[in-house]
N, C-alpha and C. Protein backbone atom coordinates (compact mmCIF):
# COMPACT_ATOMS: atom_id res chain seq x y z
N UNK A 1 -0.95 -16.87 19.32
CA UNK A 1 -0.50 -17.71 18.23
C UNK A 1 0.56 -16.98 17.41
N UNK A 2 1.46 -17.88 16.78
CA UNK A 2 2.36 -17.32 15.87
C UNK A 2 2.74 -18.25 14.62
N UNK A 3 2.56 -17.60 13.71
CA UNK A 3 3.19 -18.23 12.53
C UNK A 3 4.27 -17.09 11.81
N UNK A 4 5.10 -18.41 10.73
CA UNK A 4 6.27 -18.16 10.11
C UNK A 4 6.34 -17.05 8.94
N UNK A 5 5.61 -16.89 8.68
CA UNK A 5 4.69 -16.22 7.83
C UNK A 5 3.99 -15.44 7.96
N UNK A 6 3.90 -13.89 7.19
CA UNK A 6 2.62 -12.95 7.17
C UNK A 6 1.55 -13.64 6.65
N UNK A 7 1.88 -14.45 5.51
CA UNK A 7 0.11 -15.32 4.87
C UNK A 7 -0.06 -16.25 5.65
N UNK A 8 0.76 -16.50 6.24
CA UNK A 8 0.14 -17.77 7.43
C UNK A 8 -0.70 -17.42 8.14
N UNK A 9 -0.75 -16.29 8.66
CA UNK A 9 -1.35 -15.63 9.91
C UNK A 9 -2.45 -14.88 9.33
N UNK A 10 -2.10 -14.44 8.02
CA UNK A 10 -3.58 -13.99 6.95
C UNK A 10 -4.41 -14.76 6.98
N UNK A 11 -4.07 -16.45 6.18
CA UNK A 11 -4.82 -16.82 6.09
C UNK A 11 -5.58 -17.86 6.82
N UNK A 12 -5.46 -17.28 8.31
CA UNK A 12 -5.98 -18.22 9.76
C UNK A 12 -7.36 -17.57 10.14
N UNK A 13 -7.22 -16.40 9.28
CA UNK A 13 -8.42 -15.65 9.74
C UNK A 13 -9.18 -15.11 8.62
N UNK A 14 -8.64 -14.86 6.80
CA UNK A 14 -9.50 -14.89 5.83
C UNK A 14 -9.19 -15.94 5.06
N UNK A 15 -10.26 -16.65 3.97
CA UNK A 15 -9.76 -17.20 2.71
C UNK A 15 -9.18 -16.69 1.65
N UNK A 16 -9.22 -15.27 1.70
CA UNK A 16 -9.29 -13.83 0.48
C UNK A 16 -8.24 -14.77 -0.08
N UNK A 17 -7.29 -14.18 -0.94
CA UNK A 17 -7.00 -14.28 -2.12
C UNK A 17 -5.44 -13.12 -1.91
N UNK A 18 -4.51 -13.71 -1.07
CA UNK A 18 -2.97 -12.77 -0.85
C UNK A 18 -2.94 -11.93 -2.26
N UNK A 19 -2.54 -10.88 -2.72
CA UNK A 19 -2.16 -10.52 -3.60
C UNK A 19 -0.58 -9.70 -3.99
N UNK A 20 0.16 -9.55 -2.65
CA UNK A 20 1.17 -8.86 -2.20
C UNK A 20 1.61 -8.94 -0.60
N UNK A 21 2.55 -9.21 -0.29
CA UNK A 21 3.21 -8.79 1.09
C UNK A 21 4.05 -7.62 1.22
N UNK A 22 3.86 -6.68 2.06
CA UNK A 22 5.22 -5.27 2.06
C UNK A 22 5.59 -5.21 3.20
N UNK A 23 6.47 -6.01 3.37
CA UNK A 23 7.55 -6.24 5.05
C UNK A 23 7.91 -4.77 5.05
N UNK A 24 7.90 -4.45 6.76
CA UNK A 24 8.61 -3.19 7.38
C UNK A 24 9.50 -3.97 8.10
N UNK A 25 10.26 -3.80 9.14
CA UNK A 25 11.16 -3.58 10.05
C UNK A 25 10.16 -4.25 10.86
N UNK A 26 8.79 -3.69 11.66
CA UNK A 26 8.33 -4.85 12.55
C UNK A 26 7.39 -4.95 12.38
N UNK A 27 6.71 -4.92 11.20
CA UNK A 27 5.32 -5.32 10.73
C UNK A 27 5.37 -5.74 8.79
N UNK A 28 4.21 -5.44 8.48
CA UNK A 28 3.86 -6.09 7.19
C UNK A 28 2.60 -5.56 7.02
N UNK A 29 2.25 -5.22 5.62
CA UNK A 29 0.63 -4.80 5.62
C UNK A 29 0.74 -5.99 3.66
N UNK A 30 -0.41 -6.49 4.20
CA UNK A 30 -0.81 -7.61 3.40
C UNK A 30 -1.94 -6.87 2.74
N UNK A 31 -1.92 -7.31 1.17
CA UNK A 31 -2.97 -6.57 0.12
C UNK A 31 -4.17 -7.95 0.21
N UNK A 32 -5.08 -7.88 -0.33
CA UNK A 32 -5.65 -9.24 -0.66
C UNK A 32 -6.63 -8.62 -1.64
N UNK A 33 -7.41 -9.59 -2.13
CA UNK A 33 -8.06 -9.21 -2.94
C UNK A 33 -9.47 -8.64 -2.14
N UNK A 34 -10.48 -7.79 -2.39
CA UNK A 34 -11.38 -7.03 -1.53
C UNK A 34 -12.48 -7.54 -2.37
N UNK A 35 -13.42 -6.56 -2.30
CA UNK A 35 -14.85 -7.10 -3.17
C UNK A 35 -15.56 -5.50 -3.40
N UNK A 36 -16.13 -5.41 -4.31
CA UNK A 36 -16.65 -4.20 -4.57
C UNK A 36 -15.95 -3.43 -5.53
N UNK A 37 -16.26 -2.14 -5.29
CA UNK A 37 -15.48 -0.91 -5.57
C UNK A 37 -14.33 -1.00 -4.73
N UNK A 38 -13.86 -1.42 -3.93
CA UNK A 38 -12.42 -1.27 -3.75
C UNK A 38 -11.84 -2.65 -3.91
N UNK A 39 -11.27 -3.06 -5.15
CA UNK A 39 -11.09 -4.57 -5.51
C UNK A 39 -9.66 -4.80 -4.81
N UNK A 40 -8.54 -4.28 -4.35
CA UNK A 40 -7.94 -4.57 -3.12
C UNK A 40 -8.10 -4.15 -1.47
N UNK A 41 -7.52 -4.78 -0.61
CA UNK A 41 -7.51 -4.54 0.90
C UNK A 41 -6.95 -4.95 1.56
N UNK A 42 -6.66 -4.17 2.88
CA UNK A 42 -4.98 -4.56 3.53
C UNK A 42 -5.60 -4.81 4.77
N UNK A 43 -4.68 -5.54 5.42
CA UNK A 43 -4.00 -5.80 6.41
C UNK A 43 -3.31 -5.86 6.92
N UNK A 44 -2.81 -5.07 8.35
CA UNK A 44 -1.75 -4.93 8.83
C UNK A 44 -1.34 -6.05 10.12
N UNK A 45 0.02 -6.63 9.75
CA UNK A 45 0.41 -7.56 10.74
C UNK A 45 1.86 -7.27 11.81
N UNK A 46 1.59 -7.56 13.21
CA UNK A 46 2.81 -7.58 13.83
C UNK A 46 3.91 -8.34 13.76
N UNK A 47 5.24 -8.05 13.34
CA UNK A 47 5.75 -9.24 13.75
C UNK A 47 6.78 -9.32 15.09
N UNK A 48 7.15 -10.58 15.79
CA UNK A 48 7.67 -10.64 16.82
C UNK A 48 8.89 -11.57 16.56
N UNK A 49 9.53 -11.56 17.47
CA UNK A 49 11.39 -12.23 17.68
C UNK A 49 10.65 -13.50 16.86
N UNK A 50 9.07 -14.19 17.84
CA UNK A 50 8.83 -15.96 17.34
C UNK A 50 8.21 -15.88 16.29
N UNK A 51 8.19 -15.33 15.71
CA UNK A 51 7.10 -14.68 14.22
C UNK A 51 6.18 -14.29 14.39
N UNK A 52 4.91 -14.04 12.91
CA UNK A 52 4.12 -13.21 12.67
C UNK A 52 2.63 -13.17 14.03
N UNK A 53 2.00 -12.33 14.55
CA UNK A 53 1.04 -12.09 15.22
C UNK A 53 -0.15 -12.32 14.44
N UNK A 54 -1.99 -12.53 14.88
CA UNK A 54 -2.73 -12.64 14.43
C UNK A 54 -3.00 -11.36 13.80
N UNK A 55 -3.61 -10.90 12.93
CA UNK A 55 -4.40 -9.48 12.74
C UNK A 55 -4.56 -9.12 13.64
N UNK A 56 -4.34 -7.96 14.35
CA UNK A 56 -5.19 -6.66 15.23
C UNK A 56 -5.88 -5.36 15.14
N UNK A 57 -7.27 -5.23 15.35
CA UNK A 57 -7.59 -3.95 14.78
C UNK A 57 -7.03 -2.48 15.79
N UNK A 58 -7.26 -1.78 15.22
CA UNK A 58 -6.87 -0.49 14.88
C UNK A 58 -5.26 -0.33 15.55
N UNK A 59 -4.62 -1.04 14.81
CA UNK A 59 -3.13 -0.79 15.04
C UNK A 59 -2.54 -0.26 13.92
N UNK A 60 -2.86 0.11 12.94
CA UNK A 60 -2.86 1.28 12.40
C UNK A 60 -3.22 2.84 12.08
N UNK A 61 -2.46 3.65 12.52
CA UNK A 61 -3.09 5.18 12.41
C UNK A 61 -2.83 5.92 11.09
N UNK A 62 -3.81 6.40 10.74
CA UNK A 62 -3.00 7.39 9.59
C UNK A 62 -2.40 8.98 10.37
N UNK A 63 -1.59 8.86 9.67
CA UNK A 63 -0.54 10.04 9.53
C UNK A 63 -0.72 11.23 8.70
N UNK A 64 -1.43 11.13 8.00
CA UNK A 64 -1.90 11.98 6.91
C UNK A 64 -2.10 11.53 5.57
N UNK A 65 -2.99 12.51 4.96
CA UNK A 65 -3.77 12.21 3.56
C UNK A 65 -3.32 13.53 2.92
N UNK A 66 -3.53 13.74 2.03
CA UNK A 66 -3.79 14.59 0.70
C UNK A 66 -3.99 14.00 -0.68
N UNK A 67 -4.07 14.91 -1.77
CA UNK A 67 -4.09 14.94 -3.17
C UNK A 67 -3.15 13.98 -3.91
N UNK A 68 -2.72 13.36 -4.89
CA UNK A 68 -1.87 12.94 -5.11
C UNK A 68 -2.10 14.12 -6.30
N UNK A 69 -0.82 14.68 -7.42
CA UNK A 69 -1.12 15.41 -8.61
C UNK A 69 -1.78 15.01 -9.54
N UNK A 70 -2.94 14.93 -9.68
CA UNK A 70 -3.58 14.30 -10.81
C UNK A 70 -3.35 15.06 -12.01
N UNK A 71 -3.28 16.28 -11.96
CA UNK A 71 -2.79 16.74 -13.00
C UNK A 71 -1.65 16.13 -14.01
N UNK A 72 -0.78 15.51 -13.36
CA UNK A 72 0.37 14.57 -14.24
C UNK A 72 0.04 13.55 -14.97
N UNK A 73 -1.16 12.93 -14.33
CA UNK A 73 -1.22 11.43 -14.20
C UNK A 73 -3.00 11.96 -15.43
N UNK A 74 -2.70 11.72 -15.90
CA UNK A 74 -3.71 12.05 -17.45
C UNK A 74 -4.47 10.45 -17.42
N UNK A 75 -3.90 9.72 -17.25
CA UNK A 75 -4.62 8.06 -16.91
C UNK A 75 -5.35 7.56 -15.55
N UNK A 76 -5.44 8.70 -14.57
CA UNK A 76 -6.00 8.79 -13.57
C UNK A 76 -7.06 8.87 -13.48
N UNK A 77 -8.23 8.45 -12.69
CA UNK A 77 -9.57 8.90 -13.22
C UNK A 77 -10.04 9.46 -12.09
N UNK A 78 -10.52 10.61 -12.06
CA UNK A 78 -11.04 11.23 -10.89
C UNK A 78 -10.11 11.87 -9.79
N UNK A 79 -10.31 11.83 -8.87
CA UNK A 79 -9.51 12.10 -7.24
C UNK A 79 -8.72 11.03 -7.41
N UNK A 80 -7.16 11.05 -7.02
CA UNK A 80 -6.46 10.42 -6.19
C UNK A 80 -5.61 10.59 -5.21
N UNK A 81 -5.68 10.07 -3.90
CA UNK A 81 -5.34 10.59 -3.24
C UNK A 81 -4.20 9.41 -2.31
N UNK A 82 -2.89 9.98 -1.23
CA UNK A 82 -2.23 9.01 -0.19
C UNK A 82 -2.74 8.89 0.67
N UNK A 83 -2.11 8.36 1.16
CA UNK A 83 -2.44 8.16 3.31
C UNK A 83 -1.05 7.81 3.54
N UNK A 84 -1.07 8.62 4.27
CA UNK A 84 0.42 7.73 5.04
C UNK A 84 -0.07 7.30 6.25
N UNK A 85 0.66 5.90 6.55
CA UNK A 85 0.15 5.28 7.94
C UNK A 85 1.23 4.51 9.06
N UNK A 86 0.60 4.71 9.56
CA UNK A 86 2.05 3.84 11.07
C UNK A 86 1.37 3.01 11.77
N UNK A 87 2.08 1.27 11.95
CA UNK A 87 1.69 0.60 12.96
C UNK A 87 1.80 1.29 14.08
N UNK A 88 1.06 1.19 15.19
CA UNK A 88 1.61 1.90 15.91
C UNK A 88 2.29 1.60 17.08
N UNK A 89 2.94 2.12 18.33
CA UNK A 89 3.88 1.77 18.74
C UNK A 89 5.51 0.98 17.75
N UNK A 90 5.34 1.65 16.71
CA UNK A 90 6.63 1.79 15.85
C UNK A 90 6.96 2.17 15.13
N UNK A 91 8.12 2.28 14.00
CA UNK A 91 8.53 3.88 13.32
C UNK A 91 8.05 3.09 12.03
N UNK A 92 7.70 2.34 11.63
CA UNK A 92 7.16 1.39 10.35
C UNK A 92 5.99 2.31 9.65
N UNK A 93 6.14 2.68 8.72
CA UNK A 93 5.06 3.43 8.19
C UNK A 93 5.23 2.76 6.73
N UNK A 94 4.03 3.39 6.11
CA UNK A 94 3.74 2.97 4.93
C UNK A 94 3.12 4.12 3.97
N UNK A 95 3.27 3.92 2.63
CA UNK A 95 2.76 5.11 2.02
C UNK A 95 1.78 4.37 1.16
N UNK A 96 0.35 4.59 1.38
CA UNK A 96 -0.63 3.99 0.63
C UNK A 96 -1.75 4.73 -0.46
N UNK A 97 -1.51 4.11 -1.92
CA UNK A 97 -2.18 5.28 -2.80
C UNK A 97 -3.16 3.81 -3.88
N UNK A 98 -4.50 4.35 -3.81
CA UNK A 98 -5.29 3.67 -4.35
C UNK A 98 -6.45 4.11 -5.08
N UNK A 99 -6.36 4.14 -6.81
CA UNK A 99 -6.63 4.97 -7.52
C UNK A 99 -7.31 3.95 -8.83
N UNK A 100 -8.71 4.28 -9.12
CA UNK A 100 -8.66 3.78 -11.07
C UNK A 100 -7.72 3.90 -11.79
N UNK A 101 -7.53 3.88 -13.16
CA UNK A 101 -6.89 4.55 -14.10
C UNK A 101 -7.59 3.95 -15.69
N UNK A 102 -7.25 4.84 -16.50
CA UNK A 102 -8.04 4.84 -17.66
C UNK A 102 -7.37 3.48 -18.47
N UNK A 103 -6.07 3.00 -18.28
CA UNK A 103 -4.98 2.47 -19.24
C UNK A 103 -4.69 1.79 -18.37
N UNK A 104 -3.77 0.65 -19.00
CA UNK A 104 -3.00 -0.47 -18.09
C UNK A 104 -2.20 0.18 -17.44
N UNK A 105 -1.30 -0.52 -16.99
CA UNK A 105 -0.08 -0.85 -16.05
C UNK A 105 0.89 0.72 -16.64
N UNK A 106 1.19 1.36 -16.11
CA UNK A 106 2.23 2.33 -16.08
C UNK A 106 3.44 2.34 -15.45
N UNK A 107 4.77 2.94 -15.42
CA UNK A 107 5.72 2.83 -14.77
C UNK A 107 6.12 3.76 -13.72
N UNK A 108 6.36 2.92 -12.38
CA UNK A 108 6.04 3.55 -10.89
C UNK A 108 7.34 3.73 -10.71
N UNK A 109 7.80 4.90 -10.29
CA UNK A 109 9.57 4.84 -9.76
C UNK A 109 9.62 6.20 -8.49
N UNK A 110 10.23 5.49 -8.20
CA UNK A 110 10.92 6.92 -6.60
C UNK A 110 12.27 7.44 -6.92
N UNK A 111 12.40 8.44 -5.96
CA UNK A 111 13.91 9.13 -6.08
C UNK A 111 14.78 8.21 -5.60
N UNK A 112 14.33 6.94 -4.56
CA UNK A 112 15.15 6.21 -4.14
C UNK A 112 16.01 5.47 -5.03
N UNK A 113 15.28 5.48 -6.74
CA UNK A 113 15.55 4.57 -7.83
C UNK A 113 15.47 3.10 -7.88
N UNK A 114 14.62 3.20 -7.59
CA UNK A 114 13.81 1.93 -7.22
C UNK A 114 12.33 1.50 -7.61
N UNK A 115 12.09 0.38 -8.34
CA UNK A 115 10.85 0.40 -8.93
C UNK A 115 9.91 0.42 -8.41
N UNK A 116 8.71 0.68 -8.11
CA UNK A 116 7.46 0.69 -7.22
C UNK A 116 6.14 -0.42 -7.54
N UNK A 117 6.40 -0.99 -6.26
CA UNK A 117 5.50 -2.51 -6.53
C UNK A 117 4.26 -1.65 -6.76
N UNK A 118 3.41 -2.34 -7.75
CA UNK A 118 2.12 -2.14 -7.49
C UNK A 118 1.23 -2.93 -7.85
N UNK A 119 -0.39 -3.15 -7.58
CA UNK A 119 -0.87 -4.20 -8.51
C UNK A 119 -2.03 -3.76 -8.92
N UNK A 120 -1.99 -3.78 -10.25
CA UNK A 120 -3.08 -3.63 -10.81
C UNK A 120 -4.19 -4.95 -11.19
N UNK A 121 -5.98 -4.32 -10.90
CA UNK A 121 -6.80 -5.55 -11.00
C UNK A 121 -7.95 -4.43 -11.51
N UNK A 122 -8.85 -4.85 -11.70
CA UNK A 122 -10.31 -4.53 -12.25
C UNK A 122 -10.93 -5.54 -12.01
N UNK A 123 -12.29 -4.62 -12.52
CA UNK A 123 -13.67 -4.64 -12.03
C UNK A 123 -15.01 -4.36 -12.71
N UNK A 124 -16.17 -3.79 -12.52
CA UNK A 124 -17.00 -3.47 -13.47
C UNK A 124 -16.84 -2.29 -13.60
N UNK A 125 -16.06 -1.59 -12.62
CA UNK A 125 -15.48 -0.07 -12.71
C UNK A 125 -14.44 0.36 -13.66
N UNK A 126 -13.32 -0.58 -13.91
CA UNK A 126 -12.30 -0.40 -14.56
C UNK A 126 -11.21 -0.57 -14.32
N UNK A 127 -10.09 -0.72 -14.29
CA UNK A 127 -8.29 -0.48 -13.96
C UNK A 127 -8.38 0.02 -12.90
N UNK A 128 -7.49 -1.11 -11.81
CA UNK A 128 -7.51 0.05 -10.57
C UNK A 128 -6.08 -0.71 -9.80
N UNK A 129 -5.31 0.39 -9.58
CA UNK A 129 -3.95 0.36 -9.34
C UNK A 129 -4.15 0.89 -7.83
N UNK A 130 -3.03 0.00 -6.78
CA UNK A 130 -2.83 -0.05 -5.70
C UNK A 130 -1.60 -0.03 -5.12
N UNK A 131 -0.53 0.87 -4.65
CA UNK A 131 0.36 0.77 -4.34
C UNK A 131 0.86 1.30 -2.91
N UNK A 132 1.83 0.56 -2.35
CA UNK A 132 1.89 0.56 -0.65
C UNK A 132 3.94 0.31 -1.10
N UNK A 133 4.32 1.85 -0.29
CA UNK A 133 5.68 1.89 -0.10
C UNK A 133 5.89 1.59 1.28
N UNK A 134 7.18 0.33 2.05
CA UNK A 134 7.06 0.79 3.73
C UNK A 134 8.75 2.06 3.66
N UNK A 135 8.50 2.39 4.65
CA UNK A 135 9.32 3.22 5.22
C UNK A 135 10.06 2.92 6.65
N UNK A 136 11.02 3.11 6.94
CA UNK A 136 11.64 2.76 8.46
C UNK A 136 11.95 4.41 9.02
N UNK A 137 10.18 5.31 9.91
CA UNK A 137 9.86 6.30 9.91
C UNK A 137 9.45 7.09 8.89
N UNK A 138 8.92 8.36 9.24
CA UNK A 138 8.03 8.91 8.47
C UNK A 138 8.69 9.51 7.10
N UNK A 139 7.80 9.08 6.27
CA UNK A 139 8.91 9.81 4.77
C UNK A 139 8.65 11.04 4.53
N UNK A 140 10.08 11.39 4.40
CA UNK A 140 10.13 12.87 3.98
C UNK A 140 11.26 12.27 3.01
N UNK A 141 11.76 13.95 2.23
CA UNK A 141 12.46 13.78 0.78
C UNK A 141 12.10 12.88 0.19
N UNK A 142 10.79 12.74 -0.20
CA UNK A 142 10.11 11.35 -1.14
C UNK A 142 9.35 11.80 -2.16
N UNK A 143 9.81 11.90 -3.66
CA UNK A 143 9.06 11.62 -4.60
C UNK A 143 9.27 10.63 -5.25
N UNK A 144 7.14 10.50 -5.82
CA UNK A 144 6.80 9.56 -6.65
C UNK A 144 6.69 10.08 -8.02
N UNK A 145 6.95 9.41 -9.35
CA UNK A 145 6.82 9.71 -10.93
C UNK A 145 6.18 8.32 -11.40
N UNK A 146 5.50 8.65 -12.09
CA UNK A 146 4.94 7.84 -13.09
C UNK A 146 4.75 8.12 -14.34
N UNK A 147 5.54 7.21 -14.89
CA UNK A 147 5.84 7.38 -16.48
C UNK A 147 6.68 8.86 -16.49
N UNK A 148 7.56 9.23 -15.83
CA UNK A 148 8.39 10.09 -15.85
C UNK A 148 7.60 11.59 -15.04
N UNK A 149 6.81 11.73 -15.07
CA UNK A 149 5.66 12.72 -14.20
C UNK A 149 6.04 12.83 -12.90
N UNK A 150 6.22 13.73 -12.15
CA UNK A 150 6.10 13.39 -10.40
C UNK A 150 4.67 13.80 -10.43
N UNK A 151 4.15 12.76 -9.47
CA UNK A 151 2.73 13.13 -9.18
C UNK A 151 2.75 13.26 -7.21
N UNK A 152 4.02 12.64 -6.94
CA UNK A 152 3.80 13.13 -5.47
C UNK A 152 5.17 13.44 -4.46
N UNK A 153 5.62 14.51 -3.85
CA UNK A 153 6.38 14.45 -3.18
C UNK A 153 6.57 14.91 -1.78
N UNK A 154 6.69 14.42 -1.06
CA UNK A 154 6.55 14.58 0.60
C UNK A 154 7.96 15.14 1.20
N UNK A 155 7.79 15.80 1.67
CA UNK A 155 8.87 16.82 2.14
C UNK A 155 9.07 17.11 3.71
């Protein structure tokens, strides 16, 4: 099957609740709303020449994790940490960071100078900010600042 659309093809297979689309080059990883302690959740979609593919599992790998600087980020609560990930069989990666925070909405920016989608939602836990950069291959020379802070840079 194919539809025109990444939420088309989302929503053939959940009711969730879209909250974001982040087109790569030949995929898309779709946020939706989750349930629990992790009040967002993704999905990663193929797309083809006739459009979008159904969901497939484990066509995503991570690439690596670490720390994000929490030390900067004073509105952070606890551990936060990335993942970087790749559909696989292609150079489409994504940089995925999903964290509480004590305070609303803060300001997300890269060296690219460019604003950084993110979405913030809560819970009975509190503020919890979700953000997914794509990349066309793996990022290097990449820092992230918030509220003027770098809290992450990949090299």
């Amino acid at each position: 099957m194919r539809f025109d659309t990444p939420e088309e093809a989302f929503r053939y297979t959940s009711s969730r609740k879209v909250l974001e689309t982040v087109e790569n080059c030949e995929s898309c990883m779709v946020l939706y709303e989750g349930r629990g302690d992790e009040p967002v959740s993704w999905c990663a979609l193929q797309k083809s020449e006739s459009g979008w593919k159904l969901p497939t599992a484990n066509r995503i790998q991570a690439e690596g994790s670490s720390r994000v600087n929490a030390d900067a980020l004073p509105d952070f609560c606890g551990s936060c940490q990335y993942t970087v990930m790749c559909y696989r069989d292609t150079n489409d990666y994504y940089l995925y960071i999903a964290t509480y925070v004590d305070k609303g909405k803060t300001e997300f920016v890269d060296n690219r100078n460019e604003p950084v989608s993110c979405i913030l939602t809560s819970n009975d836990y509190g503020s919890y900010v979700t953000i997914c950069v794509p990349f066309n291959g793996y990022p290097t020379d990449y820092m992230l600042t918030v509220d003027g802070e770098t809290v992450l840079r990949l090299e």
